[in-house]
N, C-alpha and C. Protein backbone atom coordinates (compact mmCIF):
# COMPACT_ATOMS: atom_id res chain seq x y z
N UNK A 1 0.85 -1.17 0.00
CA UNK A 1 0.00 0.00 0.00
C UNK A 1 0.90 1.23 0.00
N UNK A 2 0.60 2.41 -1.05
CA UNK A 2 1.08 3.29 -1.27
C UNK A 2 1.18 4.42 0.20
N UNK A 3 2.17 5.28 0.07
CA UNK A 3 1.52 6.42 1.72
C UNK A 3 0.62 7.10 1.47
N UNK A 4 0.45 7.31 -0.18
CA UNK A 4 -1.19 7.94 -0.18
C UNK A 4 -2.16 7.08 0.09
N UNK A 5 -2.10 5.97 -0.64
CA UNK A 5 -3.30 5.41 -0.17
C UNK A 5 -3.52 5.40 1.44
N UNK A 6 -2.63 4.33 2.07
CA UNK A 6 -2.57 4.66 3.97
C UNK A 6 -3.05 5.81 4.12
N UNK A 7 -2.45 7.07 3.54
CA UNK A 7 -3.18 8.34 4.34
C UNK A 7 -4.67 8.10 4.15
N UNK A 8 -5.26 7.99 2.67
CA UNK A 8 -7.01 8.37 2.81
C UNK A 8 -7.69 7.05 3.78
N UNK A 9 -6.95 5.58 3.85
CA UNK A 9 -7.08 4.88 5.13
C UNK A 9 -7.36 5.39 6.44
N UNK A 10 -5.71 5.94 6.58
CA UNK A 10 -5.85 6.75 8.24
C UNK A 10 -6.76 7.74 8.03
N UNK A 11 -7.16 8.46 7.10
CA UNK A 11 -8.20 9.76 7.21
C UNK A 11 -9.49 9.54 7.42
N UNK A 12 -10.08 8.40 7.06
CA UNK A 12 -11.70 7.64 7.22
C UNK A 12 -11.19 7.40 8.79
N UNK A 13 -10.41 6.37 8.75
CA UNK A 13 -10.52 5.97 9.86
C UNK A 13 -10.24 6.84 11.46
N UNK A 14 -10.07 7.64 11.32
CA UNK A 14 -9.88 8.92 12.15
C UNK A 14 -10.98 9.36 12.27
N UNK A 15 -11.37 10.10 11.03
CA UNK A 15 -12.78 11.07 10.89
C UNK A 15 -14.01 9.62 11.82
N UNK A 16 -13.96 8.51 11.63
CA UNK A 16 -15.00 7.97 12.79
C UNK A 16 -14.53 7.73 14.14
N UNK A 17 -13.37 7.10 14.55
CA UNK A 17 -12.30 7.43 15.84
C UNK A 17 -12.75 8.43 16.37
N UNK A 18 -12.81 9.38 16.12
CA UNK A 18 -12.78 10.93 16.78
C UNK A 18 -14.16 11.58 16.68
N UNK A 19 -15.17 10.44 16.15
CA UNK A 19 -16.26 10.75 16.91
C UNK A 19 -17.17 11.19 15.83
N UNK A 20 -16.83 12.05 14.83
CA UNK A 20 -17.08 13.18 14.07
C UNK A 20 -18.44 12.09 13.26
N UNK A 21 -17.99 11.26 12.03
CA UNK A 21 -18.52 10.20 11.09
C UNK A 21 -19.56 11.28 10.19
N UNK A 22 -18.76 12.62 10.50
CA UNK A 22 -19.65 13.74 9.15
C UNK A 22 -20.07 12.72 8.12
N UNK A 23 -21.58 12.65 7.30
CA UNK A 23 -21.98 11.92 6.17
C UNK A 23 -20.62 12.62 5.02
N UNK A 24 -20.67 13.92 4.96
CA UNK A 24 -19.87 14.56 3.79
C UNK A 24 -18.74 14.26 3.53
N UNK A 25 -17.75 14.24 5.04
CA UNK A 25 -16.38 13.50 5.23
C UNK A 25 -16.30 12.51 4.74
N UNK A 26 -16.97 11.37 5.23
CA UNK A 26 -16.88 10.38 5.05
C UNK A 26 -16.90 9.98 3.39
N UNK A 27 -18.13 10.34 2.86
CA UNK A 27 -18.42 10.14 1.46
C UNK A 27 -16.67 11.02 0.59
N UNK A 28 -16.32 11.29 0.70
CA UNK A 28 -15.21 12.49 0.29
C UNK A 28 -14.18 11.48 0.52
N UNK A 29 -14.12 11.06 1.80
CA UNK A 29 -12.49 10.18 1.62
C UNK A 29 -12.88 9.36 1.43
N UNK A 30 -14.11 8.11 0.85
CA UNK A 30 -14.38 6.87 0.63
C UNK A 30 -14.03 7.15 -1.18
N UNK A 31 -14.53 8.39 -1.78
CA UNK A 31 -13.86 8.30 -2.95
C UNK A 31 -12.66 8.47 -3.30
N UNK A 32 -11.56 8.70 -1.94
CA UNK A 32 -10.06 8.78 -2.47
C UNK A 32 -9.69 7.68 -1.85
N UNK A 33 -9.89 6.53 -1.43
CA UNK A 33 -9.45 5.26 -0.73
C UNK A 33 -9.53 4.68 -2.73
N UNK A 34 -7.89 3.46 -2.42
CA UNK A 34 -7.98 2.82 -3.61
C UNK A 34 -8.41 1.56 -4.12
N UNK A 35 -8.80 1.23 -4.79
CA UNK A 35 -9.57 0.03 -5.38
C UNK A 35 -10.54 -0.33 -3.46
N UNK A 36 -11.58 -0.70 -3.83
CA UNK A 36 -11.97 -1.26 -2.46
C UNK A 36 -12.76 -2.40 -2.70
N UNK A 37 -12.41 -2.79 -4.00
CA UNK A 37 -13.35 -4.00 -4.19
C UNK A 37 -12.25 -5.40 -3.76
N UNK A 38 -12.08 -5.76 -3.00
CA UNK A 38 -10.89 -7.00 -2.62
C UNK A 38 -11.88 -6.88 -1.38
N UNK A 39 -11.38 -8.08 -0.63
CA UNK A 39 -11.95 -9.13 0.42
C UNK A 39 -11.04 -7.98 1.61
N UNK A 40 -9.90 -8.31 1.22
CA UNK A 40 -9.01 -6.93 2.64
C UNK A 40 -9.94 -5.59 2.75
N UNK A 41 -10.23 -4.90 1.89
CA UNK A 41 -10.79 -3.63 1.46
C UNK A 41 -12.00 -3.19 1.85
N UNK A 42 -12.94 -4.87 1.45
CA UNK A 42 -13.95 -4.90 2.25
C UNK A 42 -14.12 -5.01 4.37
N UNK A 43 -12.79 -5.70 4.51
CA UNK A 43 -12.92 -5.86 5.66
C UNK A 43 -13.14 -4.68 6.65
N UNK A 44 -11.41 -4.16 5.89
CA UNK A 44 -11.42 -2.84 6.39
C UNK A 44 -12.35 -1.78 6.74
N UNK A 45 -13.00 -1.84 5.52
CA UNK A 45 -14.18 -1.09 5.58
C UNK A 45 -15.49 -1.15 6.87
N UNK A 46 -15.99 -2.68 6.44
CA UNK A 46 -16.94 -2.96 7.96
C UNK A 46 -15.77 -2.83 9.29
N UNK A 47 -14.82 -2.78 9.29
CA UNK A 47 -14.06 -2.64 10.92
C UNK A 47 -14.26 -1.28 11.54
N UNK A 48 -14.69 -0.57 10.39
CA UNK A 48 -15.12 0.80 10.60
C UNK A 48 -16.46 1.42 11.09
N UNK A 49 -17.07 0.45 11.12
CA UNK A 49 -18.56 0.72 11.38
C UNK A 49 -18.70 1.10 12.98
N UNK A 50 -19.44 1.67 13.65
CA UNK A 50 -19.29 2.30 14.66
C UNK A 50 -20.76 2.32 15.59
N UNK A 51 -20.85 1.85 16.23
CA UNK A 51 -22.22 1.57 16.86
C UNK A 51 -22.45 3.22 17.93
N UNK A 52 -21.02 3.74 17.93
CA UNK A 52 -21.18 4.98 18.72
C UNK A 52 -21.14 6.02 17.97
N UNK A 53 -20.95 5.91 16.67
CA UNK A 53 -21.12 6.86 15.62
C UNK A 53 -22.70 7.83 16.21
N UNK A 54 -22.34 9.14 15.82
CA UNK A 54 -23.41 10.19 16.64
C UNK A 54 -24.55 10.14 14.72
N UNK A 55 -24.30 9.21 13.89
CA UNK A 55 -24.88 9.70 12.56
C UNK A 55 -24.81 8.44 11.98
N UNK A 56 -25.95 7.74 11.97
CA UNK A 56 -26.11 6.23 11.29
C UNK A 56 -25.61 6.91 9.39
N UNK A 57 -26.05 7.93 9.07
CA UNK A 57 -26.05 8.03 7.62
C UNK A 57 -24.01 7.74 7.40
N UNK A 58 -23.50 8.62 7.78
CA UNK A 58 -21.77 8.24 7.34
C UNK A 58 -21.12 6.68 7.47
N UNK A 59 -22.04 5.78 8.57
CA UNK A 59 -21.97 4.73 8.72
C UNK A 59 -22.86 3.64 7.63
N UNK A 60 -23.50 4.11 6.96
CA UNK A 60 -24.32 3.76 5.91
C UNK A 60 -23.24 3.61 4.68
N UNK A 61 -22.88 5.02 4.44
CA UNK A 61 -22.05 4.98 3.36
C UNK A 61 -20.81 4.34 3.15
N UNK A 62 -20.42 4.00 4.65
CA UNK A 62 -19.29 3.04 4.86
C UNK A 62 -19.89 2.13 4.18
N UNK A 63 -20.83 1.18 4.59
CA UNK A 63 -21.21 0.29 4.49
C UNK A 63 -21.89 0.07 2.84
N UNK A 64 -22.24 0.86 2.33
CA UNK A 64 -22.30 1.14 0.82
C UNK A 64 -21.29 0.86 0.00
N UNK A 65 -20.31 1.24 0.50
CA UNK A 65 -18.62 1.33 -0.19
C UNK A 65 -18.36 -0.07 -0.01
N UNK A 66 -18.46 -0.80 1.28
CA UNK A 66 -18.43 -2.28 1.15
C UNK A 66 -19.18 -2.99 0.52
N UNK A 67 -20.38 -2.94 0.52
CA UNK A 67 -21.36 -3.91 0.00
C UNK A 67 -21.29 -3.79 -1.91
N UNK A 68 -20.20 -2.85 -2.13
CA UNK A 68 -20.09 -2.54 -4.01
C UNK A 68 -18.91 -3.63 -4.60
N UNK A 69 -18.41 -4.23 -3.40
CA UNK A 69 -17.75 -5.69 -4.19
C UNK A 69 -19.00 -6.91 -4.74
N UNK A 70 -18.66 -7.56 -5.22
CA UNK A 70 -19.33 -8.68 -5.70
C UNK A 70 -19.61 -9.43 -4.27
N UNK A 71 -20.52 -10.03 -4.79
CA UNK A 71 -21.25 -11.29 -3.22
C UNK A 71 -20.04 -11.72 -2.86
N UNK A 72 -19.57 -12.55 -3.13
CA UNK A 72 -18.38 -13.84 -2.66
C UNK A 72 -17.17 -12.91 -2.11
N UNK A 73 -16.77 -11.69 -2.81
CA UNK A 73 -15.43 -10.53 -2.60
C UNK A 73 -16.03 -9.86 -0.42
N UNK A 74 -17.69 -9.53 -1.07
CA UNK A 74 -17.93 -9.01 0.14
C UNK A 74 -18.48 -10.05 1.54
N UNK A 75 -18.86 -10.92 1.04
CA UNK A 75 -19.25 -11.98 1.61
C UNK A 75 -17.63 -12.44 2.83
N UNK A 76 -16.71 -12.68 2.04
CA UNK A 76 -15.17 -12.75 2.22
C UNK A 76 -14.51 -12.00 2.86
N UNK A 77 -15.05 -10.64 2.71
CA UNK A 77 -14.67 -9.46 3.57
C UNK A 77 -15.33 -9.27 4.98
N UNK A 78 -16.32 -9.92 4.83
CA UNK A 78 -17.39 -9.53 6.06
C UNK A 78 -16.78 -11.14 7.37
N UNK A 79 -16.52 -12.16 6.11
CA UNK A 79 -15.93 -13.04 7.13
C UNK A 79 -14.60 -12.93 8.20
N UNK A 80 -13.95 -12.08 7.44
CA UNK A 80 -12.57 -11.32 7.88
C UNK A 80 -12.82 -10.43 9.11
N UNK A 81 -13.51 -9.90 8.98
CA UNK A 81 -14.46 -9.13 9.85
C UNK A 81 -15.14 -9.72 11.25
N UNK A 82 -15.76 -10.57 10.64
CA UNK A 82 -17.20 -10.59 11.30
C UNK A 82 -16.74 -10.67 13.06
N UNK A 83 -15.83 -11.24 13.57
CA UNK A 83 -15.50 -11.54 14.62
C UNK A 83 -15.03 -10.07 15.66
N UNK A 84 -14.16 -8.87 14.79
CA UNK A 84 -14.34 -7.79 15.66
C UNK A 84 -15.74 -7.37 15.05
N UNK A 85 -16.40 -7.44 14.02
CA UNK A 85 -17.38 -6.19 14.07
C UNK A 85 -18.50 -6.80 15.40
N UNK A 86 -18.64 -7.82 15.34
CA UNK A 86 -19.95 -8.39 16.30
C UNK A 86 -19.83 -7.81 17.81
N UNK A 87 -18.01 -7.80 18.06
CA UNK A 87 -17.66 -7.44 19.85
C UNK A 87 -18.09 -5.69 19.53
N UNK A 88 -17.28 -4.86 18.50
CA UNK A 88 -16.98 -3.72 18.85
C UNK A 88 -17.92 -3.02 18.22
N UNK A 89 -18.99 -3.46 17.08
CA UNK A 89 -20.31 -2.81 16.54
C UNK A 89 -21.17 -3.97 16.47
N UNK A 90 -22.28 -4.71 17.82
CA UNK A 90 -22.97 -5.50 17.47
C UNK A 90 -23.93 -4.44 16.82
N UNK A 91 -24.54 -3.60 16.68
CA UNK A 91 -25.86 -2.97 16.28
C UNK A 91 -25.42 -3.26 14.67
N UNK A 92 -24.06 -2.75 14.61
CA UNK A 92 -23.98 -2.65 13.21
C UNK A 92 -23.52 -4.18 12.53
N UNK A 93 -23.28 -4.61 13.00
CA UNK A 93 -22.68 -6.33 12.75
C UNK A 93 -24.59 -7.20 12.35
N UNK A 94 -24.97 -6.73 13.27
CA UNK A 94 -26.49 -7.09 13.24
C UNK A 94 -27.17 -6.91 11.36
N UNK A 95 -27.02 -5.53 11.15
CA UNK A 95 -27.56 -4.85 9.81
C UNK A 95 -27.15 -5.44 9.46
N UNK A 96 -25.65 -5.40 8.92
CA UNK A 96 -24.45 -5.98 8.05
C UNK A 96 -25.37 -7.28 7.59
N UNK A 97 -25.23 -8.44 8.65
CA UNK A 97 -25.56 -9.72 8.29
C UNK A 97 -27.31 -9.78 8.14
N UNK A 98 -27.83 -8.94 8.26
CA UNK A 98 -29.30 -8.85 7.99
C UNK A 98 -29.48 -8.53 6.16
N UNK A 99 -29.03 -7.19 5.83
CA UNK A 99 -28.54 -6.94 4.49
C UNK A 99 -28.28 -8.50 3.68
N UNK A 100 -27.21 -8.61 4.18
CA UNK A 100 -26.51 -10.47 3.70
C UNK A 100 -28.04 -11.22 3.50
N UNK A 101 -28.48 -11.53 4.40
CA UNK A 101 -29.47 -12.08 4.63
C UNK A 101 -30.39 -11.75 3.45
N UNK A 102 -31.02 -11.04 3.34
CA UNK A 102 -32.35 -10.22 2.56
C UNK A 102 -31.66 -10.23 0.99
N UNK A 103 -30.76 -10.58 0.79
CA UNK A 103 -29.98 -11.02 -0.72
C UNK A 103 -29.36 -11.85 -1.06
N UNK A 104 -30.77 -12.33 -1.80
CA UNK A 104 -30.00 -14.37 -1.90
C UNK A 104 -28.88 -14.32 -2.45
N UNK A 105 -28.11 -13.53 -3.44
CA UNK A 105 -26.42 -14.00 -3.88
C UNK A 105 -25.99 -13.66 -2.48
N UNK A 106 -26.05 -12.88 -1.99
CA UNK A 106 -24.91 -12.64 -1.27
C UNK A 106 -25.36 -13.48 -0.08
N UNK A 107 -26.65 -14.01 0.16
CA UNK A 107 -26.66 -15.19 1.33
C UNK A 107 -26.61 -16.64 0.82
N UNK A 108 -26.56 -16.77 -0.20
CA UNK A 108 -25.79 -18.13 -0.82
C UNK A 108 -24.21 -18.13 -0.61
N UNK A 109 -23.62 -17.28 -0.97
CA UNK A 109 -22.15 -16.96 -0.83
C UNK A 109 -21.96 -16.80 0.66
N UNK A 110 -22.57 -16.72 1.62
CA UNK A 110 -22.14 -16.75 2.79
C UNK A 110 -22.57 -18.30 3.49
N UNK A 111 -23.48 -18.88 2.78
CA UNK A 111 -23.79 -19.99 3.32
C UNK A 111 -22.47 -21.14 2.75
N UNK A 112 -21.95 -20.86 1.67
CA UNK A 112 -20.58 -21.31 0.87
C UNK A 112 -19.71 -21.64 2.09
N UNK A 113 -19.18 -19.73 2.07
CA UNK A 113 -18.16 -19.94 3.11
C UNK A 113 -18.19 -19.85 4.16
N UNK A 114 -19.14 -19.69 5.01
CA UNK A 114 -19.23 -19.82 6.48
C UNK A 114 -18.85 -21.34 6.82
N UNK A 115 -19.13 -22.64 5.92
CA UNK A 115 -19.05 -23.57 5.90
C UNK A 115 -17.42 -24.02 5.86
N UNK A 116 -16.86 -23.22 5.06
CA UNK A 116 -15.67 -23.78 5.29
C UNK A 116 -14.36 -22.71 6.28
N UNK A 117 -15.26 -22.00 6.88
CA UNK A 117 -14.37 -20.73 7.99
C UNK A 117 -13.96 -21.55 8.95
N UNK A 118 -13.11 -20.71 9.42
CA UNK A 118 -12.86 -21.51 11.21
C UNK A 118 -13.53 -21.42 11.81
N UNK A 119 -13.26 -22.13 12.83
CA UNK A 119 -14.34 -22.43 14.25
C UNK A 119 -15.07 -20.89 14.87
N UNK A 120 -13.94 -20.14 15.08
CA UNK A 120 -14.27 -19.08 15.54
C UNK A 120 -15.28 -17.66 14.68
N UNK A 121 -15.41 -18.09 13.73
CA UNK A 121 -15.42 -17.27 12.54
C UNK A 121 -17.23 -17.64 12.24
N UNK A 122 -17.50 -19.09 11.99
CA UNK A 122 -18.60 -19.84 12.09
C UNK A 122 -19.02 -19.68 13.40
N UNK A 123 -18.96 -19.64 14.92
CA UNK A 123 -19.87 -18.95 16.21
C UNK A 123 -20.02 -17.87 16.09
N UNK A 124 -19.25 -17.16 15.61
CA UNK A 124 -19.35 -15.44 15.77
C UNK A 124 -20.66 -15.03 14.62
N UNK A 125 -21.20 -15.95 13.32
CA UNK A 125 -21.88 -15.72 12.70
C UNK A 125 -23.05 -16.35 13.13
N UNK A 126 -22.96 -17.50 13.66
CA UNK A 126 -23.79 -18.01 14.84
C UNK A 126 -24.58 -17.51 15.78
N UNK A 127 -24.07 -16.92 16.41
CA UNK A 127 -24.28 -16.19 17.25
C UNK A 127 -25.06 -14.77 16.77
N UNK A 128 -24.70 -14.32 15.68
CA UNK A 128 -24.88 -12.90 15.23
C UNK A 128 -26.65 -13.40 14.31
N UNK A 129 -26.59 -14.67 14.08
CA UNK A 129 -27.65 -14.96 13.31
C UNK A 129 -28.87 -15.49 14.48
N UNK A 130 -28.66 -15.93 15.38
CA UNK A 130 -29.42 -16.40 16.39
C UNK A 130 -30.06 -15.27 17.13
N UNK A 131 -29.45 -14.44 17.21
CA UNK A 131 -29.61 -12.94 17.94
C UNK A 131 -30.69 -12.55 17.24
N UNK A 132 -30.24 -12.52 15.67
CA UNK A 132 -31.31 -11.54 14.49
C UNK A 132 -32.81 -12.78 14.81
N UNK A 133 -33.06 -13.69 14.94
CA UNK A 133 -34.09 -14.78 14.66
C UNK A 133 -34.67 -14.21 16.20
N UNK A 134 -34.36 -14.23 17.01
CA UNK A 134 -34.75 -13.83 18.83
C UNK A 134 -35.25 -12.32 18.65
N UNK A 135 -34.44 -11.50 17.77
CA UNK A 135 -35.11 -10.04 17.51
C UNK A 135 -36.21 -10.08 16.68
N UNK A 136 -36.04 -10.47 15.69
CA UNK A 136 -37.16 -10.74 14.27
C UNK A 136 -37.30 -11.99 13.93
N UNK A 137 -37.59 -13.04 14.40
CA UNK A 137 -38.44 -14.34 13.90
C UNK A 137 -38.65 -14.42 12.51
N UNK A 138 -38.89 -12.97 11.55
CA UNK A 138 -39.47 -13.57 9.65
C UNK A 138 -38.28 -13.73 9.65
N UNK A 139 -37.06 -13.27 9.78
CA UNK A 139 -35.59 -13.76 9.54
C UNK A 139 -35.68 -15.26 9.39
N UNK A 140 -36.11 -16.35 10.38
CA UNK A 140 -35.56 -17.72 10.54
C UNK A 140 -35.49 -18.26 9.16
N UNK A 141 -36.48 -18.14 8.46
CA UNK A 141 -35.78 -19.00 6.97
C UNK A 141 -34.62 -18.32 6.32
N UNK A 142 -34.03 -16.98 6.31
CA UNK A 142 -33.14 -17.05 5.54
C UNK A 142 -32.04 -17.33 6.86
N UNK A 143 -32.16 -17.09 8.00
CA UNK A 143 -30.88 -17.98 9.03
C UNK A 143 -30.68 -19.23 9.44
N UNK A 144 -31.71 -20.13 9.35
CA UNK A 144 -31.60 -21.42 8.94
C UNK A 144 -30.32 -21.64 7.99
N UNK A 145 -30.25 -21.67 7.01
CA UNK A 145 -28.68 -22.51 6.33
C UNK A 145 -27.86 -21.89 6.94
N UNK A 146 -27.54 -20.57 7.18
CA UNK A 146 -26.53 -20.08 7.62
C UNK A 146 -25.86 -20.65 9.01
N UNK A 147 -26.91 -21.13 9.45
CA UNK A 147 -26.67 -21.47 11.13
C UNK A 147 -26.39 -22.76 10.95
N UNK A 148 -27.24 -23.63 10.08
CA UNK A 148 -26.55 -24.64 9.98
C UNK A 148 -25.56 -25.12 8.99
N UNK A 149 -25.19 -24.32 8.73
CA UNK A 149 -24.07 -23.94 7.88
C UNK A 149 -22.67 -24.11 9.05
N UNK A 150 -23.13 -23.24 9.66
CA UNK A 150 -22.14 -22.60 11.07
C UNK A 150 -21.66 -23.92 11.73
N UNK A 151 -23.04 -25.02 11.52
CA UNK A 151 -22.59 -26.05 12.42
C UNK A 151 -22.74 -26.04 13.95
């Protein structure tokens, strides 16, 4: 990674750190971050999500910027993920895999690889899917494979 690129990295990731998660900021350095369609890129991205964010919308657009890889790229990214976003943004870990959910490519592609993740990787989605079925019940058919997917 280039030091420009790192900088518009460290600059998102600051502008939510520090509380701010301006919609405008955010949207502004998500178009100078490079390529973000890769599985890393995506990760990065949801690690950013912020349950203490003072502005669900800049946290949206994060999450916009991730969800513009292909199913399997973001699917891949979110698995990379999924284990801090659930401790350090369950609200937002929740959406994330709800989204997943409500779009059969991208909840076929997670039913793929959740299956072949690690142990830890498969509870943490477990867990994150059991939660959504206890909150919202119409969920259970699309968390069914996933869960038993999870094993």
């Amino acid at each position: 990674m280039s030091g420009a690129d790192r900088s518009a990295w460290d600059a998102l990731r600051h502008e939510v750190e520090r509380g701010g998660a301006r919609p405008h900021v955010i949207d502004t350095l998500i178009g100078r971050l490079p390529d973000r369609h890769d599985a890393g890129a995506t990760a990065a991205l949801l690690s950013l999500l912020s349950d203490r964010a003072p502005d669900d919308e800049g946290m949206f657009s994060i999450l916009h910027a991730a969800e513009a890889a292909d199913d399997a790229t973001y699917v891949a990214g979110l698995l990379e993920s999924v284990e801090t976003l659930a401790t350090a943004a369950p609200r937002w870990a929740s959406i994330v895999l709800m989204r997943v959910l409500n779009h059969e490519g991208s909840r076929d592609a997670l039913v793929r690889q959740v299956h072949a993740a690690p142990v830890a990787v498969k509870e943490a989605v477990r867990s994150l899917a059991e939660r959504i079925d206890a909150a919202s019940p119409e969920f259970r058919n699309r968390t069914a494979p996933v869960i038993l997917a999870a094993g």
